[in-house]
PDB file of N, CA and C in Angstrom:
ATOM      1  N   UNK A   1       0.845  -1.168   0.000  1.00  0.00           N
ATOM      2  CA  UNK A   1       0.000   0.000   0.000  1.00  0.00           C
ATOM      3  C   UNK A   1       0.894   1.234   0.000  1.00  0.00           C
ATOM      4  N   UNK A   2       0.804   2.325  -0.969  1.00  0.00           N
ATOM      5  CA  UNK A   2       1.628   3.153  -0.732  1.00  0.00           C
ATOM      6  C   UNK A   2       0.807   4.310  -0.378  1.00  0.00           C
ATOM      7  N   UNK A   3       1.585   5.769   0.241  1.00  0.00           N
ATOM      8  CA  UNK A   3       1.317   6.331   0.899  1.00  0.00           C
ATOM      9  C   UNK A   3       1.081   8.053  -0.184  1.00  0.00           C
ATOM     10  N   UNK A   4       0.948   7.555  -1.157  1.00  0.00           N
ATOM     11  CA  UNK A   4       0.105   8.664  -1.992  1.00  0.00           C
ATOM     12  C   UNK A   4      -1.137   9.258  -1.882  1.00  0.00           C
ATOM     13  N   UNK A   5      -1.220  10.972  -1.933  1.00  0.00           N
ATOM     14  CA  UNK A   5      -2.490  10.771  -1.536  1.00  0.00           C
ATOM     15  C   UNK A   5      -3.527  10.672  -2.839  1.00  0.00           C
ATOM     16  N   UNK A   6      -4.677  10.960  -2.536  1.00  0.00           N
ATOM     17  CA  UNK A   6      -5.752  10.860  -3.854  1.00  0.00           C
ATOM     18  C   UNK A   6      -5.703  11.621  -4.297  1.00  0.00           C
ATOM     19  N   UNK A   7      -5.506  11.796  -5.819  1.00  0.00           N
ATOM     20  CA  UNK A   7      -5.901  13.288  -6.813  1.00  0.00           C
ATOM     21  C   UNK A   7      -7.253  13.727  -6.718  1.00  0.00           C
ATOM     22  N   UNK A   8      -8.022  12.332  -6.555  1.00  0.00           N
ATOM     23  CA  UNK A   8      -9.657  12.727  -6.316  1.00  0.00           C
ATOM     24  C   UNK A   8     -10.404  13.445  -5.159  1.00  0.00           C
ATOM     25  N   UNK A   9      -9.493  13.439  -3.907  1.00  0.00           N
ATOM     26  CA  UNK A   9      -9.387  14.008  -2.899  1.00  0.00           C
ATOM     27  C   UNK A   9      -8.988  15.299  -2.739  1.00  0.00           C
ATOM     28  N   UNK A  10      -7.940  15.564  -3.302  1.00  0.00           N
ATOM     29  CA  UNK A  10      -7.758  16.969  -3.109  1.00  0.00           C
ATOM     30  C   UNK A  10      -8.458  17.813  -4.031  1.00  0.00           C
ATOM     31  N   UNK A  11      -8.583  17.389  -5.411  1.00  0.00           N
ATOM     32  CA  UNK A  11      -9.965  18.233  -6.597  1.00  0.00           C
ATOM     33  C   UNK A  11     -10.881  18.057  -5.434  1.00  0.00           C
ATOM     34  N   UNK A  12     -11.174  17.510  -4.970  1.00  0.00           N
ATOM     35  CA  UNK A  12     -13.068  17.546  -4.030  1.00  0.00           C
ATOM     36  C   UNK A  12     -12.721  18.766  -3.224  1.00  0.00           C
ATOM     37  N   UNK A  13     -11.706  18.613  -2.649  1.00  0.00           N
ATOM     38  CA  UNK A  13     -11.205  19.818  -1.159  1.00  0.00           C
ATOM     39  C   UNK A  13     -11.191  21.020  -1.743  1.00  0.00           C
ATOM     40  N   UNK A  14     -10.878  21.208  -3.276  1.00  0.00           N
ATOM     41  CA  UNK A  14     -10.593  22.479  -3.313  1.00  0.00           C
ATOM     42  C   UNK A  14     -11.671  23.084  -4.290  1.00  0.00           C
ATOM     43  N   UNK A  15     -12.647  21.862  -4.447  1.00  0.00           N
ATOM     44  CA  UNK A  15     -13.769  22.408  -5.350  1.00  0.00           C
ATOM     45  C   UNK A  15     -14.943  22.954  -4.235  1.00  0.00           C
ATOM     46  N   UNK A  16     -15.063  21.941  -2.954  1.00  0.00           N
ATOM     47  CA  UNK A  16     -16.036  22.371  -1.977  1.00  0.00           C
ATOM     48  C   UNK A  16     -15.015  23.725  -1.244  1.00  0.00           C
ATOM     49  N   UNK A  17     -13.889  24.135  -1.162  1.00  0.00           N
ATOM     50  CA  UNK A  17     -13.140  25.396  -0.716  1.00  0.00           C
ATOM     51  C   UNK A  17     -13.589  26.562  -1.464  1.00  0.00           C
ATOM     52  N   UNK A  18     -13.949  26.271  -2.433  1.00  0.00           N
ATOM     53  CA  UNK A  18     -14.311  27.155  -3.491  1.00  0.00           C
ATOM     54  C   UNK A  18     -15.697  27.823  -3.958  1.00  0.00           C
ATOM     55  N   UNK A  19     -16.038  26.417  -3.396  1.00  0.00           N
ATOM     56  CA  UNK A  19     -17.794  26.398  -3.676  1.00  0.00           C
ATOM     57  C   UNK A  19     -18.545  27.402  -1.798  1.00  0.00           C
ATOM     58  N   UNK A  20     -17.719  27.233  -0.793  1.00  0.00           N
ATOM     59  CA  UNK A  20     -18.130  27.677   0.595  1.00  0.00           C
ATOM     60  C   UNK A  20     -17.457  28.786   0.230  1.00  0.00           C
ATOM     61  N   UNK A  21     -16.450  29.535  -0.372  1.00  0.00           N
ATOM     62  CA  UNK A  21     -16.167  30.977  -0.704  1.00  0.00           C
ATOM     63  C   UNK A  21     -16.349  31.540  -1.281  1.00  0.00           C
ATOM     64  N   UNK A  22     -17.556  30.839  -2.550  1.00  0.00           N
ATOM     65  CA  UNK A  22     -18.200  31.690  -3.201  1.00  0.00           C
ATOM     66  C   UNK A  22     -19.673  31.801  -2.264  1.00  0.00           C
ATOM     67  N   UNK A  23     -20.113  31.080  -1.594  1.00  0.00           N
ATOM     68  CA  UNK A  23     -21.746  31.256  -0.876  1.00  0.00           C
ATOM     69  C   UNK A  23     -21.516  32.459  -0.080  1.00  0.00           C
ATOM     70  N   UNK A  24     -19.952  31.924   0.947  1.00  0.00           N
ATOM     71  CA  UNK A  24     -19.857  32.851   2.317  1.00  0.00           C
ATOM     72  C   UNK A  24     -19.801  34.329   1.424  1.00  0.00           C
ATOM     73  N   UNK A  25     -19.105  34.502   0.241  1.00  0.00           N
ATOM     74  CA  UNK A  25     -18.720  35.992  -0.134  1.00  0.00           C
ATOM     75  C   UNK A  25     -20.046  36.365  -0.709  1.00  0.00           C
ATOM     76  N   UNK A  26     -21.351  35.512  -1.420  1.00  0.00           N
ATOM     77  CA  UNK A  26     -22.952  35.945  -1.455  1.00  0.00           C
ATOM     78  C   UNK A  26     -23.569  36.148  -0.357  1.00  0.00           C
ATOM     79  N   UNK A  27     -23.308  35.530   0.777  1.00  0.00           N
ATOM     80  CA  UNK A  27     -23.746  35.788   2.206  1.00  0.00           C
ATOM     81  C   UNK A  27     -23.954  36.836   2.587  1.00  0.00           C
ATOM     82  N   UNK A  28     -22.494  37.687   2.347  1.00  0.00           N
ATOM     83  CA  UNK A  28     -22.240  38.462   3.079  1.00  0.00           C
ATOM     84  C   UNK A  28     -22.607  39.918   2.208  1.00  0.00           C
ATOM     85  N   UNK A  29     -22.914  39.599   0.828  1.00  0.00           N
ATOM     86  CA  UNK A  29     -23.567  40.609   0.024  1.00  0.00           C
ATOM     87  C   UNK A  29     -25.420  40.555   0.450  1.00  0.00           C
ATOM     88  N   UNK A  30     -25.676  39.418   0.577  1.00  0.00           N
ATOM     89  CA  UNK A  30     -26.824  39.518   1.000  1.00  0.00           C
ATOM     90  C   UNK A  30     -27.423  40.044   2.096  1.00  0.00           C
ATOM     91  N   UNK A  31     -26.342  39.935   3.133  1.00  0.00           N
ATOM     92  CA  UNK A  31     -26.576  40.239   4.863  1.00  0.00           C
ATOM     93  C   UNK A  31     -26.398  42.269   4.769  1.00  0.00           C
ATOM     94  N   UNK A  32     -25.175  42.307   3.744  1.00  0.00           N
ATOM     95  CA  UNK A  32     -25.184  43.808   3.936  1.00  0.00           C
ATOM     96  C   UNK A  32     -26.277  44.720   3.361  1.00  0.00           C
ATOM     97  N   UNK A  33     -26.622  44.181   2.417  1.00  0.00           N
ATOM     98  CA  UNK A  33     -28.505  44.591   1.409  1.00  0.00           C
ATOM     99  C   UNK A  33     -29.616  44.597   2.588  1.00  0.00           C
ATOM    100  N   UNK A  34     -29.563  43.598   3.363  1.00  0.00           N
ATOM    101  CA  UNK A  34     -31.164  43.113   3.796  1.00  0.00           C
ATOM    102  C   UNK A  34     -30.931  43.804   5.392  1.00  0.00           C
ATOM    103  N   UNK A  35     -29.259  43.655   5.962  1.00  0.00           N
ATOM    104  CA  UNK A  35     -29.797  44.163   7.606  1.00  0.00           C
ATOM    105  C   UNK A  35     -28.809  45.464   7.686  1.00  0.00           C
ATOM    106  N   UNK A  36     -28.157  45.532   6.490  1.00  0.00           N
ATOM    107  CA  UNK A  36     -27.452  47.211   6.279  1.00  0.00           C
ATOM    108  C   UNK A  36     -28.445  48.255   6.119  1.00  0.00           C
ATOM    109  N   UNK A  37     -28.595  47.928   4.667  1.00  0.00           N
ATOM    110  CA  UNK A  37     -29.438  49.289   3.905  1.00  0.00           C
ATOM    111  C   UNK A  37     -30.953  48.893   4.665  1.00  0.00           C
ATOM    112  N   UNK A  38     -31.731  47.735   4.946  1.00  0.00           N
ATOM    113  CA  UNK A  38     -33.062  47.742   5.468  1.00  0.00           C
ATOM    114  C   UNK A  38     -32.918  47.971   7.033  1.00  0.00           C
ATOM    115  N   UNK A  39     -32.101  47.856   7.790  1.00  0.00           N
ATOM    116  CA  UNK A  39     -32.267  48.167   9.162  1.00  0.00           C
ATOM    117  C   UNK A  39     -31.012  49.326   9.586  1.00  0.00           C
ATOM    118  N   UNK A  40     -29.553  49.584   9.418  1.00  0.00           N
ATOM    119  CA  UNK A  40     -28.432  50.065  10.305  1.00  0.00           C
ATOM    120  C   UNK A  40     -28.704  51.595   9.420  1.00  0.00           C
ATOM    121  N   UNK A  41     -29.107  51.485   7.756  1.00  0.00           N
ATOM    122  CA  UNK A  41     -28.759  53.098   7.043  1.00  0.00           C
ATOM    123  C   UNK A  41     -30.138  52.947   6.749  1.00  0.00           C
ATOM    124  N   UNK A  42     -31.370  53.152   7.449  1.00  0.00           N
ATOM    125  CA  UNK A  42     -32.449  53.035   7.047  1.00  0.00           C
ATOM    126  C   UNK A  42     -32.866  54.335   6.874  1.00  0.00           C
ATOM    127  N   UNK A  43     -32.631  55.332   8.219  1.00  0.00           N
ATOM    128  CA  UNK A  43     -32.798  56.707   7.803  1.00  0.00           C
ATOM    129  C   UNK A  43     -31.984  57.364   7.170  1.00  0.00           C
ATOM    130  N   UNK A  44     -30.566  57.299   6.825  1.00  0.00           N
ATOM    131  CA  UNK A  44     -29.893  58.404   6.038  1.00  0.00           C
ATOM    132  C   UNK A  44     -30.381  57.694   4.349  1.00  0.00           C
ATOM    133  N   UNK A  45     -30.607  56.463   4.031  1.00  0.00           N
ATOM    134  CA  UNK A  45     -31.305  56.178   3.054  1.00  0.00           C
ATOM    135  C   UNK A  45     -32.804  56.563   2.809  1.00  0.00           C
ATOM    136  N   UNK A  46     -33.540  57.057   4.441  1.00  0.00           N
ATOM    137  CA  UNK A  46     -35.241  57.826   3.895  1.00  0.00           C
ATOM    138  C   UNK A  46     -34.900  58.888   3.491  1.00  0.00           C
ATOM    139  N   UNK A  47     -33.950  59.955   3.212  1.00  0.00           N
ATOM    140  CA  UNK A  47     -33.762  61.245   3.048  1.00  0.00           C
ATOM    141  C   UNK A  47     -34.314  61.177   1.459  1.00  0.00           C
ATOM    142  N   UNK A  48     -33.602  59.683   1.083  1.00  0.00           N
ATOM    143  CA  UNK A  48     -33.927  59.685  -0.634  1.00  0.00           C
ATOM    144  C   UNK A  48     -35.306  58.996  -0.922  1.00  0.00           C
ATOM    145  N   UNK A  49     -35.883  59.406  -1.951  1.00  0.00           N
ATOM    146  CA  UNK A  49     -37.089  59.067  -2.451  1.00  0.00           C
ATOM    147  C   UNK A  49     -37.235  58.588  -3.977  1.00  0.00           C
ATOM    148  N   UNK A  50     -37.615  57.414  -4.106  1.00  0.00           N
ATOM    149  CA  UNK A  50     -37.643  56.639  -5.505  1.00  0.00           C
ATOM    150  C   UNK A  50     -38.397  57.320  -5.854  1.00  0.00           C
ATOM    151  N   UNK A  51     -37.879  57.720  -7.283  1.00  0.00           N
ATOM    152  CA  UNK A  51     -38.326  58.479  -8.306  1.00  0.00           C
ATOM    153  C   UNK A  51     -40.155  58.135  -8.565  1.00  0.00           C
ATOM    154  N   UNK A  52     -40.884  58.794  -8.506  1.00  0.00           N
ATOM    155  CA  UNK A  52     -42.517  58.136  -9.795  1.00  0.00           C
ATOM    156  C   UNK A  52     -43.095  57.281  -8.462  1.00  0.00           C
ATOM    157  N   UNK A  53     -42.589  57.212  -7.234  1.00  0.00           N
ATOM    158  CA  UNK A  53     -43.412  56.405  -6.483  1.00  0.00           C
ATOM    159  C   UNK A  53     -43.787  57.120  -5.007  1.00  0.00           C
ATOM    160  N   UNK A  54     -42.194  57.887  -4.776  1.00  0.00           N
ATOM    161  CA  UNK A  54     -42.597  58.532  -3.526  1.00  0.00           C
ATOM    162  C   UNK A  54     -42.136  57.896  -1.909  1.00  0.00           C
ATOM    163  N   UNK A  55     -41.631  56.367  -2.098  1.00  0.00           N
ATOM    164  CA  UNK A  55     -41.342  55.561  -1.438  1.00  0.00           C
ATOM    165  C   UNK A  55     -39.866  56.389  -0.626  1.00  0.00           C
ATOM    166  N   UNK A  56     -39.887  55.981   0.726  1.00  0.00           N
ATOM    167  CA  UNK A  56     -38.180  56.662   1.028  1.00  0.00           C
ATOM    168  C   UNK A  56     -37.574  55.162   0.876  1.00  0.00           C
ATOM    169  N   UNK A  57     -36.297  55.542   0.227  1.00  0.00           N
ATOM    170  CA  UNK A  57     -35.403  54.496  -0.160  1.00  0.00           C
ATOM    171  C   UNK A  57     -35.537  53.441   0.996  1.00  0.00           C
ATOM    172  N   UNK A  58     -34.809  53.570   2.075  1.00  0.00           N
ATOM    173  CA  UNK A  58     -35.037  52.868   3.394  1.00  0.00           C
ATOM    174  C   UNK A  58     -36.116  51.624   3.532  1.00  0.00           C
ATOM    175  N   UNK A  59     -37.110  52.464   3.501  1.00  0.00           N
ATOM    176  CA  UNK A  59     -38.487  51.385   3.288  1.00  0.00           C
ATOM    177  C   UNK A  59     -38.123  50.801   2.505  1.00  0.00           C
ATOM    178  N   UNK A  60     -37.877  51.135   1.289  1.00  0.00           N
ATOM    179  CA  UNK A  60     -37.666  50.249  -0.082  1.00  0.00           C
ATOM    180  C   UNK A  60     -36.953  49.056   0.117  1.00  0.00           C
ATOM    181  N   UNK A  61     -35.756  49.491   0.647  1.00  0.00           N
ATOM    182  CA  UNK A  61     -34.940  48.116   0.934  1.00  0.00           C
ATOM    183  C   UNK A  61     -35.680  47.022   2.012  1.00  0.00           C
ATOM    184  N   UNK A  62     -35.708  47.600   2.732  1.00  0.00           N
ATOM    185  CA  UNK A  62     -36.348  46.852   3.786  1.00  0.00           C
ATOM    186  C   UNK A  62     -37.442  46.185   3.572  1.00  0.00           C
ATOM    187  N   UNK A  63     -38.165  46.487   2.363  1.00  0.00           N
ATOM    188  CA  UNK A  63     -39.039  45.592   2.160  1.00  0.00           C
ATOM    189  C   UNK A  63     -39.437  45.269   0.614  1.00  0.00           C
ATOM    190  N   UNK A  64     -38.788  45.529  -0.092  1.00  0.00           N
ATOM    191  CA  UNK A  64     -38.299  44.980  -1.270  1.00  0.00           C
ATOM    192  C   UNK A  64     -36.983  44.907  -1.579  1.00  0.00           C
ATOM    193  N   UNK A  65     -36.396  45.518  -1.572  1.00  0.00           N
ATOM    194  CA  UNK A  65     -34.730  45.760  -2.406  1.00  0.00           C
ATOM    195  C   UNK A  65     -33.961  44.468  -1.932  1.00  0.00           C
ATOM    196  N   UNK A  66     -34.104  44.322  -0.508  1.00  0.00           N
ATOM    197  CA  UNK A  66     -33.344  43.134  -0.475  1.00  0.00           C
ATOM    198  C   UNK A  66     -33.847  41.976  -0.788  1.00  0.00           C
ATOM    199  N   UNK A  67     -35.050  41.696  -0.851  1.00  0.00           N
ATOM    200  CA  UNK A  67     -35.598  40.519  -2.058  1.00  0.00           C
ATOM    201  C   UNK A  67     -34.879  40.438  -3.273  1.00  0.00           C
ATOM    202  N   UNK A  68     -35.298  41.297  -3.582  1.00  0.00           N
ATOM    203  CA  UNK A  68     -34.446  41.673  -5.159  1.00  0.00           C
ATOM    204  C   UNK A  68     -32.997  41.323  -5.536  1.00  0.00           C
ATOM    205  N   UNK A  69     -32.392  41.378  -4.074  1.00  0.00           N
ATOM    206  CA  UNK A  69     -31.114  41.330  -4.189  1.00  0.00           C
ATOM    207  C   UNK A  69     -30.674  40.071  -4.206  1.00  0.00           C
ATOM    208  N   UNK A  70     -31.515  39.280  -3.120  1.00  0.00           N
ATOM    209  CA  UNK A  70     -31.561  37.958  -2.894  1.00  0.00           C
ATOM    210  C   UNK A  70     -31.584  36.947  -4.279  1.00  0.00           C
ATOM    211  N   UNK A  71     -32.369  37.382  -5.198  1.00  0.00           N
ATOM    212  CA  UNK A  71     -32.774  36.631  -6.322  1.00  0.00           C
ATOM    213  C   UNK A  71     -31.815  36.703  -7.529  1.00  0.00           C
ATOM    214  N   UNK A  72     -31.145  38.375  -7.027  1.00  0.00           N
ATOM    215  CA  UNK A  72     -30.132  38.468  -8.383  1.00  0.00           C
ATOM    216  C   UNK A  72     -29.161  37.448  -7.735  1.00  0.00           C
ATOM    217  N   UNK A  73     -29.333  37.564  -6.385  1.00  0.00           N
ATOM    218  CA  UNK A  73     -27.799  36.440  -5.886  1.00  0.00           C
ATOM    219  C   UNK A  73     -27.989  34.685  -6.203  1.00  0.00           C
ATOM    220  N   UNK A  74     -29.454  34.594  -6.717  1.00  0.00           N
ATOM    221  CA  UNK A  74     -29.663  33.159  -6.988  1.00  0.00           C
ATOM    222  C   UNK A  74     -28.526  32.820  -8.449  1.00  0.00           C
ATOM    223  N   UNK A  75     -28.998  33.926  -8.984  1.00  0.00           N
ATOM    224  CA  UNK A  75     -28.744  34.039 -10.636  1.00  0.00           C
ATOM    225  C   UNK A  75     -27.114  33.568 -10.734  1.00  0.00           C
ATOM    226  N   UNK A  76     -26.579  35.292  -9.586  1.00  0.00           N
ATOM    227  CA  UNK A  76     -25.578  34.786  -9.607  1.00  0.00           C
ATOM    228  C   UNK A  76     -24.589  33.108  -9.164  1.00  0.00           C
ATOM    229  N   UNK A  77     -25.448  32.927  -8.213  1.00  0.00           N
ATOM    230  CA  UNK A  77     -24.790  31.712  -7.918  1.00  0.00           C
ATOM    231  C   UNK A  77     -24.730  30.550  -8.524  1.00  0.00           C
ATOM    232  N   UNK A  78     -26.424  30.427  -9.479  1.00  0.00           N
ATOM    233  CA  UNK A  78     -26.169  29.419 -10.351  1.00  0.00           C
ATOM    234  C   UNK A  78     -24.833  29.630 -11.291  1.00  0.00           C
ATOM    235  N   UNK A  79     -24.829  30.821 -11.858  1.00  0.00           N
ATOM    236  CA  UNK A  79     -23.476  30.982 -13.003  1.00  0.00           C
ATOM    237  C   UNK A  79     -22.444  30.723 -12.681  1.00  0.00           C
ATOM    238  N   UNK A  80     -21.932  31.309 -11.196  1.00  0.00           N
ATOM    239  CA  UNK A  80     -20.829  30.446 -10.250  1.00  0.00           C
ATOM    240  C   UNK A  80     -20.560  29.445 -10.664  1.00  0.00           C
ATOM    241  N   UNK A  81     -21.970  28.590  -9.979  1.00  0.00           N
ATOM    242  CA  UNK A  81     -21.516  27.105  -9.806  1.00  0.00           C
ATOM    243  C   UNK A  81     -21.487  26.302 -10.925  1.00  0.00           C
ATOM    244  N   UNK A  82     -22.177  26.917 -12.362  1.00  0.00           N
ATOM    245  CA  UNK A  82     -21.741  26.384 -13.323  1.00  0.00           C
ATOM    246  C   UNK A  82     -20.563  26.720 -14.127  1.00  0.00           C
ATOM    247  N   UNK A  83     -19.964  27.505 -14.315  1.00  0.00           N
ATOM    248  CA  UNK A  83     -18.350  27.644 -14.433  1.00  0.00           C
ATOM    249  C   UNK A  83     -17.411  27.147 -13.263  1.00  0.00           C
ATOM    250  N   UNK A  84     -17.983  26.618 -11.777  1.00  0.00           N
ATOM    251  CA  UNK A  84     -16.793  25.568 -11.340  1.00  0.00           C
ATOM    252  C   UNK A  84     -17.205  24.301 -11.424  1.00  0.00           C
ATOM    253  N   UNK A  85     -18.446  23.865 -11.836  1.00  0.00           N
ATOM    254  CA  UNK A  85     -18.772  22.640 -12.692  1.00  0.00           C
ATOM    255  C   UNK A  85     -17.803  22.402 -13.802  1.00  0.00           C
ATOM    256  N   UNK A  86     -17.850  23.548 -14.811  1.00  0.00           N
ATOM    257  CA  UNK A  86     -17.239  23.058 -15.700  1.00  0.00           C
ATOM    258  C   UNK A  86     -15.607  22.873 -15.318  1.00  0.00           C
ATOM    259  N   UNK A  87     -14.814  23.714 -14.760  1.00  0.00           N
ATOM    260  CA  UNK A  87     -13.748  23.863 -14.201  1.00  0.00           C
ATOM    261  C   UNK A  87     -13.076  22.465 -13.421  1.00  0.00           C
ATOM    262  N   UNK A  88     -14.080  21.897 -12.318  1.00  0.00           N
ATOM    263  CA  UNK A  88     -13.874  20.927 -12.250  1.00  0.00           C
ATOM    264  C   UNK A  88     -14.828  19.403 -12.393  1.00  0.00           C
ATOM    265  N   UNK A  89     -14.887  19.912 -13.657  1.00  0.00           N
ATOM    266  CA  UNK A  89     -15.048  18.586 -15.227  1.00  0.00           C
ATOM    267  C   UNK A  89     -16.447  17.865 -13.777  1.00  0.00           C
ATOM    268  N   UNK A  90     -17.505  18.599 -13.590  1.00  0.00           N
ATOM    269  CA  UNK A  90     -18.641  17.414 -13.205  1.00  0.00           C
ATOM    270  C   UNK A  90     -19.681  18.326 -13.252  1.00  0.00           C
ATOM    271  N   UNK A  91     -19.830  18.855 -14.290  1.00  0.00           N
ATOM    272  CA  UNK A  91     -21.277  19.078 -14.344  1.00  0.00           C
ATOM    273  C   UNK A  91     -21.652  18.181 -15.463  1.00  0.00           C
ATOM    274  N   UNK A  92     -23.037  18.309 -15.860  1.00  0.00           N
ATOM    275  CA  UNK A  92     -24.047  17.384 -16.026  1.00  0.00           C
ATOM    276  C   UNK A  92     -24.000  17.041 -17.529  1.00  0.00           C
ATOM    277  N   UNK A  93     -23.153  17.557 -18.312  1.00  0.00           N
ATOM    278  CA  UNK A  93     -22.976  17.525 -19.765  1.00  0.00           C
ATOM    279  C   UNK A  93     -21.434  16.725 -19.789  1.00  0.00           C
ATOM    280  N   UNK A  94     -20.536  16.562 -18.856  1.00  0.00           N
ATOM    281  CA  UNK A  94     -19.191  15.825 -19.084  1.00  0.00           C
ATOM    282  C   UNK A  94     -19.865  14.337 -19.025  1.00  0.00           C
ATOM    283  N   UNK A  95     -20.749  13.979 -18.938  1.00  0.00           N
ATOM    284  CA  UNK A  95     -21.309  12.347 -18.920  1.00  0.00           C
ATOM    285  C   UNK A  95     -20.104  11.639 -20.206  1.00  0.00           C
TER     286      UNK A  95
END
């Protein structure tokens, strides 16, 4: 038995390293959208008012914007994870 390690092992380590530093770095875009701009800058963001609606920004986030943000971050993450699919050769078309 020799004492090599697995090639298949370390591609896994550094594809799931990769895959938890792309979520944690959406995380943390998401956390600053939804409890930044909707709760910590809620009033220096009411000063502003969305154009044609009247809404103060603040509100906005807080109860839409960071939805919004949430969903572009789906988008993004699928595209992520399909360029490190392809990257490391297992997404669903290398069959």
């Amino acid at each position: 038995m020799t004492d090599t390690p697995d090639p298949s092992a370390a591609s896994n380590e550094r594809y799931w390293r990769k895959n938890l530093t792309y979520l944690g770095g959406l995380l943390i875009v998401w956390f600053s959208f939804s409890f930044g701009a909707g709760i910590l800058l809620v009033e220096p963001l009411n000063r502003f008012r969305i154009p044609g609606t009247g809404f103060p920004l603040g509100f906005w986030f807080a109860q839409q914007g960071a939805i919004y943000v949430f969903v572009v971050l789906i988008f993004v993450y699928v595209f992520l994870m399909n360029r490190l699919d392809r990257e490391f050769d297992v997404d669903e078309d290398s069959e």
